[in-house]
N, C-alpha and C. Protein backbone atom coordinates (compact mmCIF):
# COMPACT_ATOMS: atom_id res chain seq x y z
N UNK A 1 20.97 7.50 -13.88
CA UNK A 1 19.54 7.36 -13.98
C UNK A 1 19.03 6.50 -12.83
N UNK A 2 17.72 6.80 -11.73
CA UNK A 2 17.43 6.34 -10.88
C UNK A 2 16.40 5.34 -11.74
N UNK A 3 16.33 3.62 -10.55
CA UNK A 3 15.81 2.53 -11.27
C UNK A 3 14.44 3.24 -10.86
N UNK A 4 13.69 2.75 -11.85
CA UNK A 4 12.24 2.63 -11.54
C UNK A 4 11.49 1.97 -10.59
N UNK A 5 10.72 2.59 -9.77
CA UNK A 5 10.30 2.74 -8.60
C UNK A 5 8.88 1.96 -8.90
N UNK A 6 8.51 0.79 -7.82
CA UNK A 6 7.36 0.19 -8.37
C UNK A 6 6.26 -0.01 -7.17
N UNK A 7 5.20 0.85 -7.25
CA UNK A 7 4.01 0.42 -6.04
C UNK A 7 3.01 -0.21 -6.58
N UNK A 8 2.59 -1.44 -5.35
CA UNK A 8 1.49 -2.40 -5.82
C UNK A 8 0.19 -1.64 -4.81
N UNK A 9 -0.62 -1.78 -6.14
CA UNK A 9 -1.70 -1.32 -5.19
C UNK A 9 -2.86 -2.02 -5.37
N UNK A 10 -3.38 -2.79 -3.90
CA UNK A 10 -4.02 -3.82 -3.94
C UNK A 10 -5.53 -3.30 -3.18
N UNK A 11 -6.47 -3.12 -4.12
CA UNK A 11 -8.11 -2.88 -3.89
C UNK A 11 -8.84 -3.10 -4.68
N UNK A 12 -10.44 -4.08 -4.07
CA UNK A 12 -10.85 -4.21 -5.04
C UNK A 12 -12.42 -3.59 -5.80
N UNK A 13 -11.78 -2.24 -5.81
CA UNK A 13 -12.84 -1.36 -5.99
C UNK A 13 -11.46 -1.05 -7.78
N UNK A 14 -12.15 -1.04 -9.08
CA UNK A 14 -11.48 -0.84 -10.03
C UNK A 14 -11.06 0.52 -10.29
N UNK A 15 -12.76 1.57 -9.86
CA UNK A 15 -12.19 3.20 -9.40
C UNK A 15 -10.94 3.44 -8.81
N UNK A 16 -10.82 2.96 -7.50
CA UNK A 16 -9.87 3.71 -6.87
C UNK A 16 -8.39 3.06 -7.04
N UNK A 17 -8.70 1.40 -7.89
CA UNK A 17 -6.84 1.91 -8.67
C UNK A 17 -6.54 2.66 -9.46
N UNK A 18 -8.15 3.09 -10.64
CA UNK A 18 -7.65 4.03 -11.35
C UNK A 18 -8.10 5.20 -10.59
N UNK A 19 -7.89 5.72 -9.64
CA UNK A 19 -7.73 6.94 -9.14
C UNK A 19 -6.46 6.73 -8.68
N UNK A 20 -5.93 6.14 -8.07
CA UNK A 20 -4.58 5.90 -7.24
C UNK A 20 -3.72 6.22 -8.50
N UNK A 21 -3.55 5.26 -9.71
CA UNK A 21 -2.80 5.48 -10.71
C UNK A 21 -2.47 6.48 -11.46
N UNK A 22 -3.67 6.86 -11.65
CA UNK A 22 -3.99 8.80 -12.13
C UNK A 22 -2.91 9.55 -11.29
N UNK A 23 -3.38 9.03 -9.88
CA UNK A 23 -2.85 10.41 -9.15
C UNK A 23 -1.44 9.79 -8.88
N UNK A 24 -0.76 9.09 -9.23
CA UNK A 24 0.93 8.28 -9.23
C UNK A 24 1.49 8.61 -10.41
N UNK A 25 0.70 8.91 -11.39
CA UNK A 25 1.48 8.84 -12.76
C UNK A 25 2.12 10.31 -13.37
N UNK A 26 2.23 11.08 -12.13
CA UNK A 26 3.06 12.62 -12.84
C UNK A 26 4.47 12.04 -11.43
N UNK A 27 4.48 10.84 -10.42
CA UNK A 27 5.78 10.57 -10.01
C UNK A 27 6.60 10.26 -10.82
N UNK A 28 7.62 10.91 -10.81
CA UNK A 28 8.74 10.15 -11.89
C UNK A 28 9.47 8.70 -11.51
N UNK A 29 9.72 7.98 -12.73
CA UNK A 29 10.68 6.68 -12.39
C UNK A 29 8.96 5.88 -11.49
N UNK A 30 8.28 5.52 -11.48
CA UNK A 30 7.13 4.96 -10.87
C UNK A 30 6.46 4.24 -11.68
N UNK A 31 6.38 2.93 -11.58
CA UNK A 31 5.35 1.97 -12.29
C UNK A 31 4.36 1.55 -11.12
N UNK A 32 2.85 1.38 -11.63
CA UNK A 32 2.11 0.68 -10.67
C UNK A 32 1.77 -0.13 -10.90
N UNK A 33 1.64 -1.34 -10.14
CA UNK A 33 0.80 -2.67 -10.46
C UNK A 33 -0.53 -2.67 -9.85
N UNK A 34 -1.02 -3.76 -9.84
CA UNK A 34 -2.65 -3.97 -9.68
C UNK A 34 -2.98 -5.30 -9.00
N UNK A 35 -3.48 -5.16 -7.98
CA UNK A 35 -4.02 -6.66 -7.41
C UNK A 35 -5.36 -6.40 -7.07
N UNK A 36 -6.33 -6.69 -7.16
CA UNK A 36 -7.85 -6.63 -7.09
C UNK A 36 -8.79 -7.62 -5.97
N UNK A 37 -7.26 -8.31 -5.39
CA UNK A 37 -7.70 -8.95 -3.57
C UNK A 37 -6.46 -9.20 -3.04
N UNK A 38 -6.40 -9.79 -1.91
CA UNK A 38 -5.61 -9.72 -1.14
C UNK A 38 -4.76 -10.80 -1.45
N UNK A 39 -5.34 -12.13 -1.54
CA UNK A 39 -4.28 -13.25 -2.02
C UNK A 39 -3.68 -13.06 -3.42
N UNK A 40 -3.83 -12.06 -4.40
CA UNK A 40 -3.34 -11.98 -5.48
C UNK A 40 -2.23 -10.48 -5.38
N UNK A 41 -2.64 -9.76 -4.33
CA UNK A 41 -1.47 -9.25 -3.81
C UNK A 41 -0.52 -9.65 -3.12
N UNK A 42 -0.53 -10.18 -2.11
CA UNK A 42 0.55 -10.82 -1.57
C UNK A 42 1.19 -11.71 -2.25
N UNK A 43 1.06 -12.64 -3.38
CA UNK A 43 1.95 -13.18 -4.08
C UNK A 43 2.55 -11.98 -4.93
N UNK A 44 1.83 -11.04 -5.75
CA UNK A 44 2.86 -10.12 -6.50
C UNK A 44 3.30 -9.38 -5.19
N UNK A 45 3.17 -9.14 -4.24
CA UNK A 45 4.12 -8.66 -3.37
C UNK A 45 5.34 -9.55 -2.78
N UNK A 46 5.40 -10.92 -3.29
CA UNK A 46 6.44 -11.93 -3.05
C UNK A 46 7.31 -11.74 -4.15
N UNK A 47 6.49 -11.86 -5.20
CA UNK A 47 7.15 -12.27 -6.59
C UNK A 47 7.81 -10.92 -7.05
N UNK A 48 7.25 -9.57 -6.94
CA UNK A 48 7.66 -7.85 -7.35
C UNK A 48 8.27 -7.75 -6.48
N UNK A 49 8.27 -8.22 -5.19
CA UNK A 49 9.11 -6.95 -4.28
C UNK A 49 8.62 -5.87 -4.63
N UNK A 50 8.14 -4.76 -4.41
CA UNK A 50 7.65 -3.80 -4.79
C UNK A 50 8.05 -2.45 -3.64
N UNK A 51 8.57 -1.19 -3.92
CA UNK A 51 9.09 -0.53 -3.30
C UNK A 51 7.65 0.54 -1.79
N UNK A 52 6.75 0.18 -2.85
CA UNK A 52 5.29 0.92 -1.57
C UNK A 52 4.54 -0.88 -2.27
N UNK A 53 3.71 -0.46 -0.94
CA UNK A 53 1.88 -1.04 -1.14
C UNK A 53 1.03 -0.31 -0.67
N UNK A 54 0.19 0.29 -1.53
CA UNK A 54 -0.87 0.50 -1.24
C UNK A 54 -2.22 -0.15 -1.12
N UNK A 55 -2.45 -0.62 0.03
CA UNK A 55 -3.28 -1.83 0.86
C UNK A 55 -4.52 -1.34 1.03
N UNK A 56 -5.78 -1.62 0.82
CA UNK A 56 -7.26 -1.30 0.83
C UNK A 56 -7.39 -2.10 2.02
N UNK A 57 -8.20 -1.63 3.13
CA UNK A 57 -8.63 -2.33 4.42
C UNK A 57 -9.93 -3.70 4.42
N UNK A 58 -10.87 -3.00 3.07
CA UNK A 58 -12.06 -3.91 2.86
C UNK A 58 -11.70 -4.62 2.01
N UNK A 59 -11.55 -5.69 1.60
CA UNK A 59 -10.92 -6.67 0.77
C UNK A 59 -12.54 -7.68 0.71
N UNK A 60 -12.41 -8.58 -0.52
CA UNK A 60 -13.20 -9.85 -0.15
C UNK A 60 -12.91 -10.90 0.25
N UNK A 61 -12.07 -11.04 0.14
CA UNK A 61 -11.31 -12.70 0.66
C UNK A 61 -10.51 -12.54 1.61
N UNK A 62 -9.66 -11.70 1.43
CA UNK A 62 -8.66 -11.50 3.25
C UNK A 62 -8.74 -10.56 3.32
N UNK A 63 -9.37 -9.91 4.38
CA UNK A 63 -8.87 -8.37 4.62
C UNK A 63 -7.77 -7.74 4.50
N UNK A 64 -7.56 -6.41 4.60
CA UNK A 64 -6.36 -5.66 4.43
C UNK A 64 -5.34 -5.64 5.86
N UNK A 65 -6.22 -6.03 6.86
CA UNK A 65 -5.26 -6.15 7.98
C UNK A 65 -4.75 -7.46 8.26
N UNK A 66 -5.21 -8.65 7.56
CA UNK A 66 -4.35 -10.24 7.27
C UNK A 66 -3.43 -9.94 6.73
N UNK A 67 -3.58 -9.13 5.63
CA UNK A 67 -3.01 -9.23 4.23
C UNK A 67 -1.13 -8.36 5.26
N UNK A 68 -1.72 -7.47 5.62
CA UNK A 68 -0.46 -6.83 6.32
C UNK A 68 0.01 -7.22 7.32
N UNK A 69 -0.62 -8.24 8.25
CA UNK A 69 -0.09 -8.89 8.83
C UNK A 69 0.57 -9.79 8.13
N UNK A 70 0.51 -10.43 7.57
CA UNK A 70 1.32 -11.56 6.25
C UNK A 70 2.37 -11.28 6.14
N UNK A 71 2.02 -9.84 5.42
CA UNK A 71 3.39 -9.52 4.90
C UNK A 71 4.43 -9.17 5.95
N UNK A 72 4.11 -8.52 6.86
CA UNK A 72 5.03 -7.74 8.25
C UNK A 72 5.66 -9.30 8.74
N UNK A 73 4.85 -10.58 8.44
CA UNK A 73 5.65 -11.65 8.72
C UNK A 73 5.87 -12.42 8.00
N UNK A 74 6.78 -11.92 6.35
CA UNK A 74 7.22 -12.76 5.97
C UNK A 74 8.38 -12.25 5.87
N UNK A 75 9.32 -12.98 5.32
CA UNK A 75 10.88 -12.32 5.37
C UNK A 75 11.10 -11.54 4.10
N UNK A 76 10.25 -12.27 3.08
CA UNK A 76 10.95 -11.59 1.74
C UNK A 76 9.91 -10.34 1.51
N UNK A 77 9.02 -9.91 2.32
CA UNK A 77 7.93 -8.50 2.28
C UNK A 77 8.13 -7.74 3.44
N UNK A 78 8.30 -8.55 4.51
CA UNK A 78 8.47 -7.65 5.76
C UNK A 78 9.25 -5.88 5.67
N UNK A 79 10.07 -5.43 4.83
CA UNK A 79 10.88 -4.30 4.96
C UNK A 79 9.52 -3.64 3.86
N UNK A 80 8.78 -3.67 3.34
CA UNK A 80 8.30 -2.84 1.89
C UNK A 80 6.94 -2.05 3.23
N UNK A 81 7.48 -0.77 2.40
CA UNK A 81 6.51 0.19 3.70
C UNK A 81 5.08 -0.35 3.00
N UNK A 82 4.15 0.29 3.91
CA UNK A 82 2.57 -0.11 3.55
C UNK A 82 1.80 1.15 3.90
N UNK A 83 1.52 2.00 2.71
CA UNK A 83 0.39 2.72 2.89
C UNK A 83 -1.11 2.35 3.17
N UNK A 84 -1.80 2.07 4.29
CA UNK A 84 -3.15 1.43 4.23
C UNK A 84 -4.66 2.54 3.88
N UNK A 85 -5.24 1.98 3.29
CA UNK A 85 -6.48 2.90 2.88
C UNK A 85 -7.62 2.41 3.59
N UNK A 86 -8.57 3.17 3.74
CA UNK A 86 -9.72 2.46 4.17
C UNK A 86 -10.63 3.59 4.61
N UNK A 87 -11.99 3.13 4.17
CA UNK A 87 -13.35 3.94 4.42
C UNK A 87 -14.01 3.36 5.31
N UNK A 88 -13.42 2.72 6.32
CA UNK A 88 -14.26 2.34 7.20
C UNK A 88 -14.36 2.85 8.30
N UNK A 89 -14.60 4.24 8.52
CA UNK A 89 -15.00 4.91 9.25
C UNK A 89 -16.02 6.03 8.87
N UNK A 90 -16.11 6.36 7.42
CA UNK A 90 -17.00 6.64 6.70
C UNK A 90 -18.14 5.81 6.38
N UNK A 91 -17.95 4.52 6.11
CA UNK A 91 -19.08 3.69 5.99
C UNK A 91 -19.67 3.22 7.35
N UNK A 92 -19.06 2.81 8.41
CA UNK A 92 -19.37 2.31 9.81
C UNK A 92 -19.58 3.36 10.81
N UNK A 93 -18.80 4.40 10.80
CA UNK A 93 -18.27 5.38 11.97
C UNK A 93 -17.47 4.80 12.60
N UNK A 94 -16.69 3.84 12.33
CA UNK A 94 -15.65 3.50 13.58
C UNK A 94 -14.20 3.72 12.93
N UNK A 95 -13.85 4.82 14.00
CA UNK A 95 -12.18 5.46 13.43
C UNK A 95 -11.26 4.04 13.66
N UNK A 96 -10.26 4.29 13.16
CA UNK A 96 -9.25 3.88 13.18
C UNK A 96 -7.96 4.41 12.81
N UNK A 97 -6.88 4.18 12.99
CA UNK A 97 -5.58 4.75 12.69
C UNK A 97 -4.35 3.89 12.81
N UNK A 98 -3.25 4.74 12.36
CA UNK A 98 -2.02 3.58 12.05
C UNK A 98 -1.58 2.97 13.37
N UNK A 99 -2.26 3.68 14.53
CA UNK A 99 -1.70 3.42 15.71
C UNK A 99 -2.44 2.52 16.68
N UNK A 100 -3.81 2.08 16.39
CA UNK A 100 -4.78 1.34 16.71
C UNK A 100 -3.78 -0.04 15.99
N UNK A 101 -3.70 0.04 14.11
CA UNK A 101 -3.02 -1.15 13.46
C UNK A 101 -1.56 -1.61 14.48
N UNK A 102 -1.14 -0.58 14.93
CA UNK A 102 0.01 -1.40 15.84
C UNK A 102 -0.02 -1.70 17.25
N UNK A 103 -0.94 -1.17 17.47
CA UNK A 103 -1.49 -1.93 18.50
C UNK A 103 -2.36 -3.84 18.31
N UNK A 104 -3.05 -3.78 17.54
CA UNK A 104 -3.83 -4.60 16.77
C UNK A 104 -2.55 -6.08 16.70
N UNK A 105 -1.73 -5.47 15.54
CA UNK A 105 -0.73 -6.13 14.72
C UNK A 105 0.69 -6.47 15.31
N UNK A 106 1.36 -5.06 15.87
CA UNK A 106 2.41 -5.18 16.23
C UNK A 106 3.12 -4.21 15.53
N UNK A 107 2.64 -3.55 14.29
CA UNK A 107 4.13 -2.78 13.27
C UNK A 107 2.49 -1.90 12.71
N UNK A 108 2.76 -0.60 13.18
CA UNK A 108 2.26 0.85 12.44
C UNK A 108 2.71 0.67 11.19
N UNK A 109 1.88 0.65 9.95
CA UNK A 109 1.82 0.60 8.66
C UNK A 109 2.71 2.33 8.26
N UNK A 110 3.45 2.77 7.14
CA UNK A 110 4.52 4.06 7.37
C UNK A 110 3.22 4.90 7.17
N UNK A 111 1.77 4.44 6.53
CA UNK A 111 0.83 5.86 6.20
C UNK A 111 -0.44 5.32 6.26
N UNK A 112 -1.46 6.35 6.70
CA UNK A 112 -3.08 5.48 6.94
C UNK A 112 -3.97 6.92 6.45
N UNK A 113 -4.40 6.24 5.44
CA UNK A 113 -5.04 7.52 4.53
C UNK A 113 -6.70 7.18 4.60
N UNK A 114 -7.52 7.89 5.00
CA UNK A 114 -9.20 7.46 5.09
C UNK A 114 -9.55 7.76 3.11
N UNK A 115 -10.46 7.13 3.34
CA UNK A 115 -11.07 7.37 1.66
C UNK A 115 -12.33 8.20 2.02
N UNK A 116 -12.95 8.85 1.32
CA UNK A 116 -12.30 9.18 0.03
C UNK A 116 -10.52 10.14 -0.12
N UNK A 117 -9.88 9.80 -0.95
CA UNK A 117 -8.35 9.86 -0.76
C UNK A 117 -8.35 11.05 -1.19
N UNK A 118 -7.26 11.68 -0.02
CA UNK A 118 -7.10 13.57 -1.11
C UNK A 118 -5.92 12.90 -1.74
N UNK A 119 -5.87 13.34 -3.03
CA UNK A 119 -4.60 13.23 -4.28
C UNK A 119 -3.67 13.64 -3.47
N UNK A 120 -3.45 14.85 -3.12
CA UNK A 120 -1.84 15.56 -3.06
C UNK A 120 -1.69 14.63 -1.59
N UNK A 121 -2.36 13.88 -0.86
CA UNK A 121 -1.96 13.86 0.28
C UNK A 121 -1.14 12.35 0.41
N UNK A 122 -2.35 11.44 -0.71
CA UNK A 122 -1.98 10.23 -1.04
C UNK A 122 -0.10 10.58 -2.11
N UNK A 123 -0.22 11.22 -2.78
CA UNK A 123 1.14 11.80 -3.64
C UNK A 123 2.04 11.97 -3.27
N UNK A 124 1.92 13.02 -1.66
CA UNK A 124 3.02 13.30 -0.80
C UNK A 124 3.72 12.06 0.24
N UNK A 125 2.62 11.08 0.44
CA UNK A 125 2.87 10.07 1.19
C UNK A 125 4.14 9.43 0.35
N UNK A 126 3.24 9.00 -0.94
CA UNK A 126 4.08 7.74 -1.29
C UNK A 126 5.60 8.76 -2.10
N UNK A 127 6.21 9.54 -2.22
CA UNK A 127 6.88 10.65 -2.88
C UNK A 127 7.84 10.32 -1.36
N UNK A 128 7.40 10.81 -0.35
CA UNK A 128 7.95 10.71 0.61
C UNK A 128 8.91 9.36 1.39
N UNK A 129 8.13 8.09 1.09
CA UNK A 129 7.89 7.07 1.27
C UNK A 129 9.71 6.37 0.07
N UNK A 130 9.48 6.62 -0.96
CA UNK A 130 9.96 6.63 -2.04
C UNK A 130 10.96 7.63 -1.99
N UNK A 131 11.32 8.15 -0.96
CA UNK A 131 12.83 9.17 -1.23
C UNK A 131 13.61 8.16 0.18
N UNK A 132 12.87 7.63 0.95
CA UNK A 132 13.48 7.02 1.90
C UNK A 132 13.62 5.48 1.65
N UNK A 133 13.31 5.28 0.32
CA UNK A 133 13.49 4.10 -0.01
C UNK A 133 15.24 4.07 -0.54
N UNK A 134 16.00 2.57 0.02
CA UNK A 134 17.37 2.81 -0.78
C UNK A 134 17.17 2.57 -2.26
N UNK A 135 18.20 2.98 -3.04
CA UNK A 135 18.32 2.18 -4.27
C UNK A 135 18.19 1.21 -4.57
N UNK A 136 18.59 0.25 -4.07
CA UNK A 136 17.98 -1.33 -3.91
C UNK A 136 16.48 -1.42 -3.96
N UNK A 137 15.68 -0.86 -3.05
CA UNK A 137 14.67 -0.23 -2.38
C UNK A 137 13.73 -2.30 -2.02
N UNK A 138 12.89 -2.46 -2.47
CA UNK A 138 12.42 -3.72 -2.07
C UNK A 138 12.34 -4.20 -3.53
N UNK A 139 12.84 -3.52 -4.72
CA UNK A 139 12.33 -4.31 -5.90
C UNK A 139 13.32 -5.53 -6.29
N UNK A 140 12.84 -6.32 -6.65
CA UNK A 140 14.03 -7.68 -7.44
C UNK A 140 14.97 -7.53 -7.60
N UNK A 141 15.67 -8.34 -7.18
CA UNK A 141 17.29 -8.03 -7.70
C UNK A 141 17.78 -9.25 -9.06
């Protein structure tokens, strides 16, 4: 039996965790957690280890690109891939992409999904994401 597979998904719009969760919950072996800003994710991303994050770009207190910078430099988060979301090119017009973030940051996030989120696309990411994870994968030991 494969361990259960755990993504934190940190936004603080309450819709789109329960859209994210909706659309996670026919993955098998998958629990999701919930952080609703950025400093309350990055500690459950210390404390879970968590095998994905799914990272919202507009945050209120730290943005989503602190928040992943943080983590890309800490030791005990640095390996946990990071799907990043963000409508801010829909709300502003100014594109962005995973490749701008590594330019920006230093480390291309593994997926950069614009909102509003297509299901199967957000599904296939983290499915994908989650087969290249080891058994160990980033959760607690």
């Amino acid at each position: 039996m494969n361990p259960t597979k755990r993504i934190l998904v940190i936004d603080d719009e309450p819709d789109a965790i329960k859209f994210v969760s909706a659309v996670l919950s026919d993955v098998q072996d998958c629990d999701v957690l919930e952080a609703e800003d950025g400093e309350t994710g990055m500690q459950l991303a210390k404390q879970e280890r968590p095998d994905v994050i799914i990272l919202d770009v507009m945050l209120p207190d730290v943005d989503g690109f602190e928040v992943f910078y943080e983590l890309q430099h800490d030791n005990s988060t640095r390996e946990i891939p990071v799907i990043m979301l963000t409508g801010v090119a829909n709300k502003h017009g100014i594109p962005f992409s995973g490749k701008d973030m590594e330019g920006y940051i230093g480390k291309r996030p593994a997926d950069y999904i614009e909102k509003p989120m297509d299901p199967e696309k957000l599904r296939s990411s983290v499915e994908r994401i989650l087969e290249a994870v080891p058994e160990t994968g980033g959760s607690k030991e």
